[in-house]
C-alpha atoms as a PDB file:
ATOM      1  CA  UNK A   1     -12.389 -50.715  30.072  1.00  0.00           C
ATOM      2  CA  UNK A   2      -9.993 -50.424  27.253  1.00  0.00           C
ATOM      3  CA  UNK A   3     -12.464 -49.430  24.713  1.00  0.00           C
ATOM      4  CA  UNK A   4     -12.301 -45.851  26.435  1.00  0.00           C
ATOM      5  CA  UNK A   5      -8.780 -45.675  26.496  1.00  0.00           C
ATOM      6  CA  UNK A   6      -8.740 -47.170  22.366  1.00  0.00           C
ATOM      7  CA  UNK A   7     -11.694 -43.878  22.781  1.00  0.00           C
ATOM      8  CA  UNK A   8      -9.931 -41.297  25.047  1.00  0.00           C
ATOM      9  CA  UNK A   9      -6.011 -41.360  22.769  1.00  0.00           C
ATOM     10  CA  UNK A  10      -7.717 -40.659  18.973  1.00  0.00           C
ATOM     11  CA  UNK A  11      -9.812 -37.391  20.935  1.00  0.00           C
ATOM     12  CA  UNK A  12      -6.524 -36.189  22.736  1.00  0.00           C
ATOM     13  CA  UNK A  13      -4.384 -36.413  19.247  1.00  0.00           C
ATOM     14  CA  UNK A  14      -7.098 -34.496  17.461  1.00  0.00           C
ATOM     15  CA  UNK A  15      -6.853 -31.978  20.636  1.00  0.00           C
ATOM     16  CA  UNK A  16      -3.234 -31.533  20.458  1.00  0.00           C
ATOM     17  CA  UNK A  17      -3.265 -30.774  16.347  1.00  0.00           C
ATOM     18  CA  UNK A  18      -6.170 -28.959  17.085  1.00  0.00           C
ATOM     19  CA  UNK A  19      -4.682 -26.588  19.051  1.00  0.00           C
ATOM     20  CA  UNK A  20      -1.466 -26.580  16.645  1.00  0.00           C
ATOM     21  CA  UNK A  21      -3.301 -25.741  13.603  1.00  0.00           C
ATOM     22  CA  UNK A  22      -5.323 -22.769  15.660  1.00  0.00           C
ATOM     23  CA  UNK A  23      -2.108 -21.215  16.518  1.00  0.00           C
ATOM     24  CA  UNK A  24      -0.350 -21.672  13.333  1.00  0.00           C
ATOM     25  CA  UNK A  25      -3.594 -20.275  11.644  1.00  0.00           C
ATOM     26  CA  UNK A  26      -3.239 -17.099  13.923  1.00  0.00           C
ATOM     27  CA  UNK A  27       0.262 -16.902  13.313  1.00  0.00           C
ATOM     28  CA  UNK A  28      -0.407 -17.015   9.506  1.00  0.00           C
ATOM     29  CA  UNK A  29      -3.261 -14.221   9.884  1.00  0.00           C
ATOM     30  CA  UNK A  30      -0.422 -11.716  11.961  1.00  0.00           C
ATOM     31  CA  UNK A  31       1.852 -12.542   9.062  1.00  0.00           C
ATOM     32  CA  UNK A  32      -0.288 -11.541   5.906  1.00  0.00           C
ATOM     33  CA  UNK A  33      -1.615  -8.921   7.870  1.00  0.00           C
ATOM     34  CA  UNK A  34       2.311  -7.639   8.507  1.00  0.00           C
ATOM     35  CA  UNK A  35       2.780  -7.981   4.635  1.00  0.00           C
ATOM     36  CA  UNK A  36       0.477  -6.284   3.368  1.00  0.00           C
ATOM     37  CA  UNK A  37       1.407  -3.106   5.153  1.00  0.00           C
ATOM     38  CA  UNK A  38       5.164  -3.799   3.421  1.00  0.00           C
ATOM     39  CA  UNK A  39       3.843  -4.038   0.427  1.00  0.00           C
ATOM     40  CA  UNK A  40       2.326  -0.651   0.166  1.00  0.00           C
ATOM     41  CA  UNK A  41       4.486   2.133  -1.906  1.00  0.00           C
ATOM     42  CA  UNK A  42       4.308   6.491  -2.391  1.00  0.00           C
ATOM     43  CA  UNK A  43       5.193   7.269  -5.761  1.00  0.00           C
ATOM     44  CA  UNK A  44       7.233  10.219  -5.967  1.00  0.00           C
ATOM     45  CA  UNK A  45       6.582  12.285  -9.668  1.00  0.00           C
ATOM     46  CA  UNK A  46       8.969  15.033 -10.394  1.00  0.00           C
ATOM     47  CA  UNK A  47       8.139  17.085 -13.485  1.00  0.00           C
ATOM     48  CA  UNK A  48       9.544  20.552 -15.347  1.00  0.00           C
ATOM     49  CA  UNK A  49       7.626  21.881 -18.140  1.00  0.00           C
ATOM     50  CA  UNK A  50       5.397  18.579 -18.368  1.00  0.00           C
ATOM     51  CA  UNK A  51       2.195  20.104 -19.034  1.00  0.00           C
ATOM     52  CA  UNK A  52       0.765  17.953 -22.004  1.00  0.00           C
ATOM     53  CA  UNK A  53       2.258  14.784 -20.371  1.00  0.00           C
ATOM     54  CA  UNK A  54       1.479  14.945 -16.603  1.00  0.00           C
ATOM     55  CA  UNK A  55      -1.950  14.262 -16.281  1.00  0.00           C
ATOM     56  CA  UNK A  56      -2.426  11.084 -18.321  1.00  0.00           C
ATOM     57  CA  UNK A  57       1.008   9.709 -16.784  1.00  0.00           C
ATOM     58  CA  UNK A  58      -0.726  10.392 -13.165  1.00  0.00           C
ATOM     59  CA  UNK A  59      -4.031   9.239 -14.289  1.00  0.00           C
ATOM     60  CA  UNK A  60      -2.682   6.144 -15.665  1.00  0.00           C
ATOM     61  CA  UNK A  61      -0.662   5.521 -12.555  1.00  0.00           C
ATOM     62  CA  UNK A  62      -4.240   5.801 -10.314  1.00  0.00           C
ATOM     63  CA  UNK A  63      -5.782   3.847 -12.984  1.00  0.00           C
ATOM     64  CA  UNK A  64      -3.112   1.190 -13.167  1.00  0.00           C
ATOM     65  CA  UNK A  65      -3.234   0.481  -9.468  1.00  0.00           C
ATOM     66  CA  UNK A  66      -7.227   0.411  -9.669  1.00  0.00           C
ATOM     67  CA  UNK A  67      -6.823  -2.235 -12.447  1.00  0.00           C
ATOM     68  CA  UNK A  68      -4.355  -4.427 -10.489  1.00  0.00           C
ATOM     69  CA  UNK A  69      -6.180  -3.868  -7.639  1.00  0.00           C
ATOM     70  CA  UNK A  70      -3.153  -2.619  -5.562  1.00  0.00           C
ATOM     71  CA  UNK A  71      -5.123   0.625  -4.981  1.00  0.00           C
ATOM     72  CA  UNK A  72      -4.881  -0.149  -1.221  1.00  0.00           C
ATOM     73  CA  UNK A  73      -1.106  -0.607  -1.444  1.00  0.00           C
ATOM     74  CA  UNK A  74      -1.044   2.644  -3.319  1.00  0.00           C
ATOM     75  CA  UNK A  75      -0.671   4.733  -0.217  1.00  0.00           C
ATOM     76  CA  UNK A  76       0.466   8.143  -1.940  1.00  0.00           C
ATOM     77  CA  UNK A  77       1.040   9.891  -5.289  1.00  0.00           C
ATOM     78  CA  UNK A  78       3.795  12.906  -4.638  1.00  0.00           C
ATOM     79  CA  UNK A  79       4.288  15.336  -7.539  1.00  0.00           C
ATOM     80  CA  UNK A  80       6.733  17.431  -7.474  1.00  0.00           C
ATOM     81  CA  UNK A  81       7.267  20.754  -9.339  1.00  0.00           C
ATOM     82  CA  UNK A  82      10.842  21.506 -10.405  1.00  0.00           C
ATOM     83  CA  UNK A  83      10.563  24.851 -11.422  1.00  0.00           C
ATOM     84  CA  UNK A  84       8.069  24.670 -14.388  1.00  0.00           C
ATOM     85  CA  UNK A  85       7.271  27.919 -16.600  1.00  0.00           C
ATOM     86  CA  UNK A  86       4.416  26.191 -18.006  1.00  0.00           C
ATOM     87  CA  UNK A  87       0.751  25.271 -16.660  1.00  0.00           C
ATOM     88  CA  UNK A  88       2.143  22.108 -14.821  1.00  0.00           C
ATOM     89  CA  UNK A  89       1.941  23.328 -11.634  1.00  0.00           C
ATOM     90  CA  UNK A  90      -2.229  24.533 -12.276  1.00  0.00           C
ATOM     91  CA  UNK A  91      -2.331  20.697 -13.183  1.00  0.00           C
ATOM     92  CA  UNK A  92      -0.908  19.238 -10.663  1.00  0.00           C
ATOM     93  CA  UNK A  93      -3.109  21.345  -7.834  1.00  0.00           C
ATOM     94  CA  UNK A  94      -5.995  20.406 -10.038  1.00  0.00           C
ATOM     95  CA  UNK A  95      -5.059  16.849  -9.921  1.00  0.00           C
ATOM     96  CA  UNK A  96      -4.344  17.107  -5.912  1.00  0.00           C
ATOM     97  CA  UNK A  97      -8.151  18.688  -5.566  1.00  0.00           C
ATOM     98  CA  UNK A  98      -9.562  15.527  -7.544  1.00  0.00           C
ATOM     99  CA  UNK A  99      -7.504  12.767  -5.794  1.00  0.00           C
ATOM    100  CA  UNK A 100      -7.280  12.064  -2.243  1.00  0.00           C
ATOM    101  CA  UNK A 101      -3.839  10.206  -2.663  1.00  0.00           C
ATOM    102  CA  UNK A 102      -2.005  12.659  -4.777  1.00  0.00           C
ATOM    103  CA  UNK A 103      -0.450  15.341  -2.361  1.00  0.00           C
ATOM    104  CA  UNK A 104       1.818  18.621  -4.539  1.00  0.00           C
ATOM    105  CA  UNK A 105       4.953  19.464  -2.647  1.00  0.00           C
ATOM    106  CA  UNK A 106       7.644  22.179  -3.430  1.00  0.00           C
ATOM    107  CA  UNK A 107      11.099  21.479  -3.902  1.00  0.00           C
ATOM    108  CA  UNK A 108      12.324  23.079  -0.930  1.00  0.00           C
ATOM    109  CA  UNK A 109       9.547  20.785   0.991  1.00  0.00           C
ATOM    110  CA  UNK A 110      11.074  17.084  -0.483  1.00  0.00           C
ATOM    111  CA  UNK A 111      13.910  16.485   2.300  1.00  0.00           C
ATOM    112  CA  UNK A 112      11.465  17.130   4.889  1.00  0.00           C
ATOM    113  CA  UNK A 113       9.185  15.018   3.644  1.00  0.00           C
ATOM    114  CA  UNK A 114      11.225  12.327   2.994  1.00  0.00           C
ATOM    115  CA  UNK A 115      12.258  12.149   6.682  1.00  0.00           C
ATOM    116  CA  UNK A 116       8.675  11.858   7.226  1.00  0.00           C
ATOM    117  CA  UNK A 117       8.198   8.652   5.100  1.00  0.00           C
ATOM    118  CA  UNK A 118      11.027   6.955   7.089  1.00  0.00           C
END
């Protein structure tokens, strides 16, 4: 007779955390999911007369993230040409062509954009 009871109390402890430490596990899994959407960034590149330099700084940039493996919190690479007389802007639609996450926007184009990101 009391053996079930000293039987029945341990099981309904182990219940009760049981069902604490599934909802506190879900709670956790909501949370890092949350994060790692806060954690994710757009780089915004504005260049003038930048042709020599551009490419390797935006190719170290997509490297870099690869590297730290923050390529998934990498969500965009925006260059921006400010009103270059040199082959930056060929560069930069030749770098937009290779890359998926690099997108080339005017000048004019940046305030409307930038409403877009918030």
């Amino acid at each position: 007779m009391y053996i079930d009871t000293y039987i029945a109390i341990p099981l309904w402890i182990f219940a009760i955390f049981g069902f604490f430490y599934f909802i506190l596990r879900v709670y956790a899994t909501i949370d890092l999911f949350r994060r790692r959407r806060q954690g994710a960034y757009t780089l915004i590149i504005s260049a003038r007369n930048q042709e020599e330099a551009i490419e390797g700084i935006v190719r170290g940039f997509i490297l870099k993230a690869g590297l730290d493996s923050t390529e998934e919190k990498l969500l965009q690479i925006v260059l921006l040409d400010m009103g270059s007389t040199d082959k930056t802007p060929k560069i930069m639609e030749h770098l937009s062509r290779d890359y998926s996450v690099i997108k080339l926007i005017k000048p004019d184009d940046l305030a409307v954009y930038l409403k877009s990101l918030i």
